[in-house]
C-alpha atoms as a PDB file:
ATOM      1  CA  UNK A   1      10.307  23.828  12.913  1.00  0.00           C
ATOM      2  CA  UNK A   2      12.590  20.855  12.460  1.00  0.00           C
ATOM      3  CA  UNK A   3      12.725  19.105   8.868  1.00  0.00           C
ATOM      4  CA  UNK A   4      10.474  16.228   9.125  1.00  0.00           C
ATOM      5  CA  UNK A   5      12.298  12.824   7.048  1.00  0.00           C
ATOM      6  CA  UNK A   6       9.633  12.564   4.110  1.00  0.00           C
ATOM      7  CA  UNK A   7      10.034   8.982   1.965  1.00  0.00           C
ATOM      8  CA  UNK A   8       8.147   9.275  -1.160  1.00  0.00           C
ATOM      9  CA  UNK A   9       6.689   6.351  -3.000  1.00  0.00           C
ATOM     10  CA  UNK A  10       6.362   6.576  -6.829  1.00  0.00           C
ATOM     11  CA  UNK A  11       3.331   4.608  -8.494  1.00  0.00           C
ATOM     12  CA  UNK A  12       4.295   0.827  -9.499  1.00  0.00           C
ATOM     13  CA  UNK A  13       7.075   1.544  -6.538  1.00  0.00           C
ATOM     14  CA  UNK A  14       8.216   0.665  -2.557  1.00  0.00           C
ATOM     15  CA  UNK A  15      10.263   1.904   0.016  1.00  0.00           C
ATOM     16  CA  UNK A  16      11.133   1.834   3.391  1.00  0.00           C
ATOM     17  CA  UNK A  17      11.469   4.175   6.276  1.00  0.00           C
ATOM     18  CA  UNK A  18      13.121   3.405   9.639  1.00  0.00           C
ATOM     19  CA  UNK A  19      12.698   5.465  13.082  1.00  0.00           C
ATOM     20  CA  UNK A  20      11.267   8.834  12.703  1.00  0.00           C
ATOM     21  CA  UNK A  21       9.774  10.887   9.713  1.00  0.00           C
ATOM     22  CA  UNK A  22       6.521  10.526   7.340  1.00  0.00           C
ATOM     23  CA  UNK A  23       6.801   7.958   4.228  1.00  0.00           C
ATOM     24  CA  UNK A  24       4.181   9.082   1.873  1.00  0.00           C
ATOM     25  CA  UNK A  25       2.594   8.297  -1.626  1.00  0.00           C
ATOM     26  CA  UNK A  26      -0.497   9.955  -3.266  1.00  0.00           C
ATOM     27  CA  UNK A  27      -2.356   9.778  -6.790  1.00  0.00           C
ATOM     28  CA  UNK A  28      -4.186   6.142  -5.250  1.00  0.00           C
ATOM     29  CA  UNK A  29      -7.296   5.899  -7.325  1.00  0.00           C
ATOM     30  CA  UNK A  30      -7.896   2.283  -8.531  1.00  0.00           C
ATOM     31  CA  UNK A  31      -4.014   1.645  -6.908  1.00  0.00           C
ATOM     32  CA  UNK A  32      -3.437   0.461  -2.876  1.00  0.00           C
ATOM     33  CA  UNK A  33      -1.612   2.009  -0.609  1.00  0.00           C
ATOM     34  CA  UNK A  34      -0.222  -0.654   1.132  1.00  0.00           C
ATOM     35  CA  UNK A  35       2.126  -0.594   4.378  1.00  0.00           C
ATOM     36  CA  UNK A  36       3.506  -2.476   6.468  1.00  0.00           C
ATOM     37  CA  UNK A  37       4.850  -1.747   9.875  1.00  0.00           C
ATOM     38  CA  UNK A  38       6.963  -2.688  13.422  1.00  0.00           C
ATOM     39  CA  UNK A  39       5.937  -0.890  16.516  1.00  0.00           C
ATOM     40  CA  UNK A  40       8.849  -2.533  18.232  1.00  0.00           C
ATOM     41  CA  UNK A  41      11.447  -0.898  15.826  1.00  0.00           C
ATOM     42  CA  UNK A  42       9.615   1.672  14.907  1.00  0.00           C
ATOM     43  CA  UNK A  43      10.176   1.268  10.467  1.00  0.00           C
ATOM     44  CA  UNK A  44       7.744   1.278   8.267  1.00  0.00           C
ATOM     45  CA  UNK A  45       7.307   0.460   4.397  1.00  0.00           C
ATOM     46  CA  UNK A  46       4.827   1.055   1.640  1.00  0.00           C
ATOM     47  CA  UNK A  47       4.083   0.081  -1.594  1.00  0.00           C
ATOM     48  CA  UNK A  48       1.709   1.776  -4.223  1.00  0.00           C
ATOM     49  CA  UNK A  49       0.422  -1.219  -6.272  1.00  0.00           C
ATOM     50  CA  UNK A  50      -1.097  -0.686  -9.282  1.00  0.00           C
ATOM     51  CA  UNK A  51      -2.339  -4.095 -10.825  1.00  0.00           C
ATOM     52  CA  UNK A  52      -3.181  -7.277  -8.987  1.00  0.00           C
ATOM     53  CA  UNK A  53      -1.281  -9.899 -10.264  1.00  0.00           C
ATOM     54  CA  UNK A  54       1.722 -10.233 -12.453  1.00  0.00           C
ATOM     55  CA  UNK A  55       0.653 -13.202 -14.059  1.00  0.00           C
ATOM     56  CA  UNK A  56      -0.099 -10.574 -17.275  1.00  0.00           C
ATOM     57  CA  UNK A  57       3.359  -9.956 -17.578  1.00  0.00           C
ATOM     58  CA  UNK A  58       5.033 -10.843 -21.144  1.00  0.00           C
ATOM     59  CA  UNK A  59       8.359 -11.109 -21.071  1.00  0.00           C
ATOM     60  CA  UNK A  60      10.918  -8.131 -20.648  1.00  0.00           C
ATOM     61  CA  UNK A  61      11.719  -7.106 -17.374  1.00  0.00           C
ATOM     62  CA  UNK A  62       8.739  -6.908 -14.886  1.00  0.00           C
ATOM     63  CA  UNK A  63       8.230  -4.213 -12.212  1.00  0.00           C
ATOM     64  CA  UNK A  64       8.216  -6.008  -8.984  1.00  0.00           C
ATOM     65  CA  UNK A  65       6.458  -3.010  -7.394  1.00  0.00           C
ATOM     66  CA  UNK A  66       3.556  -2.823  -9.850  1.00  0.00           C
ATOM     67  CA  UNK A  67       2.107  -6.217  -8.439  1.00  0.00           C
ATOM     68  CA  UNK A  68       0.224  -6.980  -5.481  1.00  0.00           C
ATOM     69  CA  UNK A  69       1.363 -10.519  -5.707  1.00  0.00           C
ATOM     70  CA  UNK A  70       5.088  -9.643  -6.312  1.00  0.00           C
ATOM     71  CA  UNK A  71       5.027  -6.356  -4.178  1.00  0.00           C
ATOM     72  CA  UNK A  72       3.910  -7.439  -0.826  1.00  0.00           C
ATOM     73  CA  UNK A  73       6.473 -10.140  -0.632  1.00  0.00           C
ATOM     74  CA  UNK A  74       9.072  -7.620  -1.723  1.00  0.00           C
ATOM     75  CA  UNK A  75       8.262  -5.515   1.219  1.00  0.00           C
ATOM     76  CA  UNK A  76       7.988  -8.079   3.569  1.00  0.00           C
ATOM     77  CA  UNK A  77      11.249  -9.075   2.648  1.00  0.00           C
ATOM     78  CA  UNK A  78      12.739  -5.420   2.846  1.00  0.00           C
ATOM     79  CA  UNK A  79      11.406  -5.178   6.335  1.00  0.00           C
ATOM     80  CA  UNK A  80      12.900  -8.599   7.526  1.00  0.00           C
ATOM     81  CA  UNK A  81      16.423  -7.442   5.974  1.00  0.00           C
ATOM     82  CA  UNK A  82      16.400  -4.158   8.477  1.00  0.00           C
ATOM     83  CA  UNK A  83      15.645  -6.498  11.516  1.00  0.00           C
ATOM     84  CA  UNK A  84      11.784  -6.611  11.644  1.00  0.00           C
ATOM     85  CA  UNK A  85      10.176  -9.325  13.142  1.00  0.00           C
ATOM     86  CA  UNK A  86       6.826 -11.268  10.824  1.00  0.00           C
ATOM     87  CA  UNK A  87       5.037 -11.740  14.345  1.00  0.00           C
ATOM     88  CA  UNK A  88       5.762  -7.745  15.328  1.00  0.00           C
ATOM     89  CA  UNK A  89       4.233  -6.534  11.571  1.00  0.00           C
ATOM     90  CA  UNK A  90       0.904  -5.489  10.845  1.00  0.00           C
ATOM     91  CA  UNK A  91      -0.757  -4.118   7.686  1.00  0.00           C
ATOM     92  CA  UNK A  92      -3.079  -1.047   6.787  1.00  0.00           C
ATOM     93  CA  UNK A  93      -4.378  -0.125   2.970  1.00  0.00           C
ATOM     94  CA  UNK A  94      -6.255   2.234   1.274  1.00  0.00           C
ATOM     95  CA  UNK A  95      -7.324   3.474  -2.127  1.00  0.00           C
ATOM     96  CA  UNK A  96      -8.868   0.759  -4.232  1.00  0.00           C
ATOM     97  CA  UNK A  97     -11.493   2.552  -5.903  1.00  0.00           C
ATOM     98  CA  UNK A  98     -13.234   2.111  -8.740  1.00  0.00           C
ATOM     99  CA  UNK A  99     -12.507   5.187 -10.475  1.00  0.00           C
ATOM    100  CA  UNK A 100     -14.965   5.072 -13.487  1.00  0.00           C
ATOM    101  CA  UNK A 101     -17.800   3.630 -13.853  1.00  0.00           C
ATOM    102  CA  UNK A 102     -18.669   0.664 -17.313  1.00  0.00           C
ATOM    103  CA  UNK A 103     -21.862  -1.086 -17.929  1.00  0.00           C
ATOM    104  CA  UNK A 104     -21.872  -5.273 -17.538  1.00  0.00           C
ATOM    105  CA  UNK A 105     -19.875  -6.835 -15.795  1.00  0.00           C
ATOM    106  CA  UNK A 106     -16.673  -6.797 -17.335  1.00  0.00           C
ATOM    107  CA  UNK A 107     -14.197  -7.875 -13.981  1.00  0.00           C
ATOM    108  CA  UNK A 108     -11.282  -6.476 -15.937  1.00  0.00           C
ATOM    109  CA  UNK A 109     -12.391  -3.347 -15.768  1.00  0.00           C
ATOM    110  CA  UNK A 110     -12.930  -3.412 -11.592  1.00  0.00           C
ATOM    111  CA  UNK A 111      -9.235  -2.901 -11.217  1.00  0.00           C
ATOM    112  CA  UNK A 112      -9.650  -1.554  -8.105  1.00  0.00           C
ATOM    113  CA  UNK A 113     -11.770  -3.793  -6.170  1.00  0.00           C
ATOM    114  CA  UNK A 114      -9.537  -6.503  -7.779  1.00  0.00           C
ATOM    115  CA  UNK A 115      -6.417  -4.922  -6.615  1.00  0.00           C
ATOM    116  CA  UNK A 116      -7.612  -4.564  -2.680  1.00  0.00           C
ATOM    117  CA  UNK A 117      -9.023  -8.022  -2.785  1.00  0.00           C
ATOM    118  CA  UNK A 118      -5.505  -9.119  -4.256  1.00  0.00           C
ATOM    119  CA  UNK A 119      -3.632  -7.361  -1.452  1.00  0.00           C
ATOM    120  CA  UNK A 120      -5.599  -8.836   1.215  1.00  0.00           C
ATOM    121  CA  UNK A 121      -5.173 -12.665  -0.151  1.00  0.00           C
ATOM    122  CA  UNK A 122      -1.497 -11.890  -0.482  1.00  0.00           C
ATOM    123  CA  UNK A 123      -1.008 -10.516   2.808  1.00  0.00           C
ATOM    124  CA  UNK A 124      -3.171 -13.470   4.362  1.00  0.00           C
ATOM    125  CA  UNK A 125      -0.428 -15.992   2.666  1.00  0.00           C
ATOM    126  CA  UNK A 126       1.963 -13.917   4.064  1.00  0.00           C
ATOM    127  CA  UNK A 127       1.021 -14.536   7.532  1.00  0.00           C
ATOM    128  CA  UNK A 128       0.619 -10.067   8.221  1.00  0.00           C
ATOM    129  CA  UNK A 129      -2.842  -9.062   9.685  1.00  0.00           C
ATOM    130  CA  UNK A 130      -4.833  -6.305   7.681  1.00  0.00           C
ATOM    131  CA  UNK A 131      -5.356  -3.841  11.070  1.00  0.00           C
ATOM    132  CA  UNK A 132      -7.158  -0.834   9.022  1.00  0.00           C
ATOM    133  CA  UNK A 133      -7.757  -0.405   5.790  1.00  0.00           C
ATOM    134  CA  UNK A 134     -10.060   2.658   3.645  1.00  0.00           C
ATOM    135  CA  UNK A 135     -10.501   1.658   0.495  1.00  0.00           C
ATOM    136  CA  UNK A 136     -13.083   1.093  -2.717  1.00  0.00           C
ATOM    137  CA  UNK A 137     -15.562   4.242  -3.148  1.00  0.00           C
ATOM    138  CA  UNK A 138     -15.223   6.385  -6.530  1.00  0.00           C
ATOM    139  CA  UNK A 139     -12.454   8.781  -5.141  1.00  0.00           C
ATOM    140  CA  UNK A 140      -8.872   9.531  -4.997  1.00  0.00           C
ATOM    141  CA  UNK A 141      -6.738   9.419  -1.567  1.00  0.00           C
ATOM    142  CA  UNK A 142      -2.885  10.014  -0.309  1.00  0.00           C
ATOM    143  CA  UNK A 143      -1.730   8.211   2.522  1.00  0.00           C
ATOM    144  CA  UNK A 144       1.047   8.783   4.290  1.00  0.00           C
ATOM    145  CA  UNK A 145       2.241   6.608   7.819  1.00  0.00           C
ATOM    146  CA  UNK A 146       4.324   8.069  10.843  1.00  0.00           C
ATOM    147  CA  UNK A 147       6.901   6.032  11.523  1.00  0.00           C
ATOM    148  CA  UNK A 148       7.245   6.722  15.079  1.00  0.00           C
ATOM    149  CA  UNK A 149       3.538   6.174  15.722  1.00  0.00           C
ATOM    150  CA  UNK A 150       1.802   3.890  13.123  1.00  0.00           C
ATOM    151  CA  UNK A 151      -0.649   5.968  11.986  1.00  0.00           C
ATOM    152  CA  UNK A 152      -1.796   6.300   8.639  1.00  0.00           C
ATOM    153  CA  UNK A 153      -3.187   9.456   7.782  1.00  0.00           C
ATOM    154  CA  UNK A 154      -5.773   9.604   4.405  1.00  0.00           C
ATOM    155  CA  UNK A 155      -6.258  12.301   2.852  1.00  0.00           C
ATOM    156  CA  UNK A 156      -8.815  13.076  -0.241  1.00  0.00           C
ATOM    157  CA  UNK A 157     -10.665  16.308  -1.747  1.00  0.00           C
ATOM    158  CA  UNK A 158     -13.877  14.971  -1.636  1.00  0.00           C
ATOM    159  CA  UNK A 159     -13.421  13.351   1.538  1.00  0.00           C
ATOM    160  CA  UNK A 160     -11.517  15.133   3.794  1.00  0.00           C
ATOM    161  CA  UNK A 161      -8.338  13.789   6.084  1.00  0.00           C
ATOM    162  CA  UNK A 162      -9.119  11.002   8.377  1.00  0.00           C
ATOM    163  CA  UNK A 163      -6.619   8.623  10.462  1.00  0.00           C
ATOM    164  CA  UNK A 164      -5.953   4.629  10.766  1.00  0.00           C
END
């Protein structure tokens, strides 16, 4: 058995993965799982966005990564730097759901919907199609995409594994 190359994304966090090998992240309840990827040159990256805009930041440093407004163009950016084309990229997300459930309706509290519907206006500026996505229901997932094929696998206890 040969050592698969495992990247593993944090929460509020993004990475990149080039070639061969798995780049993963897990614990995406109300959080995306956003990646973004080159079939030409075969790399990959993902980000695991918690919030969807970082227009609530207060001074201090700010976490690019925990943004969907400041984390997609982070990655895009990442991916251009290691020789990706825009035109070759495409996009696939999941998690998103709304994890508890509140009376009224209070939008701040439907930080999941929020945060997929964030990722896909982002990604639409951006110019990157949205190919696959699983995301919104009341459950937790972990994703993780092969770089050398593109697929996302999903993964969730009360779901099962399924593939993008």
């Amino acid at each position: 058995m040969i050592d698969q190359n495992i990247v593993k994304v944090s929460m509020a966090d993004l990475n990149v993965i080039q070639r061969s090998g798995l780049i993963r992240t897990s614990g995406l309840g109300s959080c995306v799982g956003l990646t973004m990827y080159d079939p030409v040159l075969h790399q990959a990256g993902m980000v695991h966005v918690m919030l969807p805009s970082s227009t609530i930041v207060r001074g201090g440093e700010m976490n690019i990564a925990k943004y969907a407004d400041t984390a997609l163009p982070e990655l895009l950016k990442r991916l251009l730097e290691l020789g990706s084309s825009k035109s070759n990229l495409v996009a696939k997300m999941a998690g998103g759901s709304q994890m508890f459930a509140f009376g009224g309706n209070n939008d701040t509290m439907r930080i999941g919907p929020r945060n997929t519907e964030s990722c896909k206006v982002t990604l639409k500026n951006l110019g990157i199609p949205l190919i696959a996505e699983d995301t919104g229901g009341n459950f937790g997932r972990t994703i993780e995409l092969d770089c050398s094929t593109g697929i996302l696998y999903i993964r969730s206890v009360q779901m099962g594994a399924k593939e993008l």
